[in-house]
Protein backbone atom coordinates (compact mmCIF):
# COMPACT_ATOMS: atom_id res chain seq x y z
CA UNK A 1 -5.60 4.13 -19.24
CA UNK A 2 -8.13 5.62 -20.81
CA UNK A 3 -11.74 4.03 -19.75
CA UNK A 4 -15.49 5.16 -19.69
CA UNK A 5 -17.58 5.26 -15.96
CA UNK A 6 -19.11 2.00 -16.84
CA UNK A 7 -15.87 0.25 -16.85
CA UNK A 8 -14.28 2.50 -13.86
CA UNK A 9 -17.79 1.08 -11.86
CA UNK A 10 -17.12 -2.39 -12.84
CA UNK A 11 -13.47 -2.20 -11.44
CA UNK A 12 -14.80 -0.27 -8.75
CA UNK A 13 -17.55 -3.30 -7.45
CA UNK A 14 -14.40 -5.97 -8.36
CA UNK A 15 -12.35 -4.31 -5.90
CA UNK A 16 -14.83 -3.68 -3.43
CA UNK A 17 -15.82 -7.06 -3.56
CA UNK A 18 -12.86 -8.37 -2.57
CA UNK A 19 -12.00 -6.18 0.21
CA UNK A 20 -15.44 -7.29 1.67
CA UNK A 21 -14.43 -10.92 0.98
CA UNK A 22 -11.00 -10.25 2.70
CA UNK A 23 -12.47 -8.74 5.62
CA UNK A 24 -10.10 -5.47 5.06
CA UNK A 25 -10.80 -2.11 4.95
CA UNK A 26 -10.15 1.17 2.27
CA UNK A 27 -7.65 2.72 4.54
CA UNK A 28 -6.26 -0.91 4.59
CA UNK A 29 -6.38 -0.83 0.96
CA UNK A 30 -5.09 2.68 0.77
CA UNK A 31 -1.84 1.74 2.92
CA UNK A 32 -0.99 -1.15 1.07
CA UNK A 33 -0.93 0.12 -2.44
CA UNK A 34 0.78 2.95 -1.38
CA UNK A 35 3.70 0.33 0.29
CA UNK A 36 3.52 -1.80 -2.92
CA UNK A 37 3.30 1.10 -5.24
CA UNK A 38 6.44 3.28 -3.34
CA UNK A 39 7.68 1.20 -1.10
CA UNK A 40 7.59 0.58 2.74
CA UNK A 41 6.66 4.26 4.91
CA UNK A 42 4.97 5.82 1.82
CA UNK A 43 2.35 7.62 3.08
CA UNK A 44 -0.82 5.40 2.39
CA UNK A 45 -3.68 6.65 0.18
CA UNK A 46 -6.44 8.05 2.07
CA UNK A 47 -9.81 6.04 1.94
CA UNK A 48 -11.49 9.06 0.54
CA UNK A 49 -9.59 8.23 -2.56
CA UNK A 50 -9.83 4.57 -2.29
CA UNK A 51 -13.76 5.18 -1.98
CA UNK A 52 -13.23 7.26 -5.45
CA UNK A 53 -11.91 4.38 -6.67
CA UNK A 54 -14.28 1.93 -5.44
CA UNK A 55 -17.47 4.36 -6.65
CA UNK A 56 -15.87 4.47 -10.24
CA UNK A 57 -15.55 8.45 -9.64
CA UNK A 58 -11.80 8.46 -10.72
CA UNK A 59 -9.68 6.34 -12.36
CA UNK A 60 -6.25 4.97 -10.81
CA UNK A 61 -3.07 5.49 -12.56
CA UNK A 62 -1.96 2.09 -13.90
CA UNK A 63 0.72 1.71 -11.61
CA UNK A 64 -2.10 2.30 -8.63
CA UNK A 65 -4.28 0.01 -10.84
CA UNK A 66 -1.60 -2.87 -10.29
CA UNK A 67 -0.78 -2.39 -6.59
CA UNK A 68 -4.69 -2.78 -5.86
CA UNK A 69 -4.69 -6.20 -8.15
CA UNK A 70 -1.58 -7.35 -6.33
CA UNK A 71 -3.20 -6.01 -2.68
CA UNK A 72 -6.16 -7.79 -3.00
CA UNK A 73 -4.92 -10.63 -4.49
CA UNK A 74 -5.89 -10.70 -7.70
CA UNK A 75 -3.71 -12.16 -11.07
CA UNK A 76 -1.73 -9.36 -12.66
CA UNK A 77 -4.45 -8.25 -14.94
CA UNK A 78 -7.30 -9.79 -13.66
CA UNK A 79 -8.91 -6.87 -12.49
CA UNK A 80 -8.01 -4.19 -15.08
CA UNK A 81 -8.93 -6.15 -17.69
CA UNK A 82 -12.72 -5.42 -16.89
């Protein structure tokens, strides 16, 4: 996927957004696309890199980008599509 910072920032605030509005954290986050991404005792994602992806600093792979759209909640798509 091959995006500029704006739209890494706007997927960054969509996703934050809704981890405020589900009352869950980034290591929360970071655990559960790393179970829906490779399956259950994968070693979660560390909220350091969550918060990378939150801030817009790097972008997920789009495997990454469709565990965090399916974590959250959000319609396949919904989020990447930005």
């Amino acid at each position: 996927m091959d995006t500029s910072e704006q739209q890494r920032r706007v997927f960054g605030r969509a996703v934050r957004q809704r981890l405020e509005d589900m009352g869950r954290s980034r290591a929360w986050l970071g655990a559960e696309v790393a179970r829906i991404e490779l399956g259950e005792g994968a070693r979660p994602y560390t909220a350091s890199a969550v918060t990378m992806w939150v801030n817009g600093d790097t972008e997920p792979t789009r495997p990454k980008v469709w565990a965090i759209e399916r974590a959250v909640g959000a319609k396949a798509g919904a989020l990447s599509r930005l």
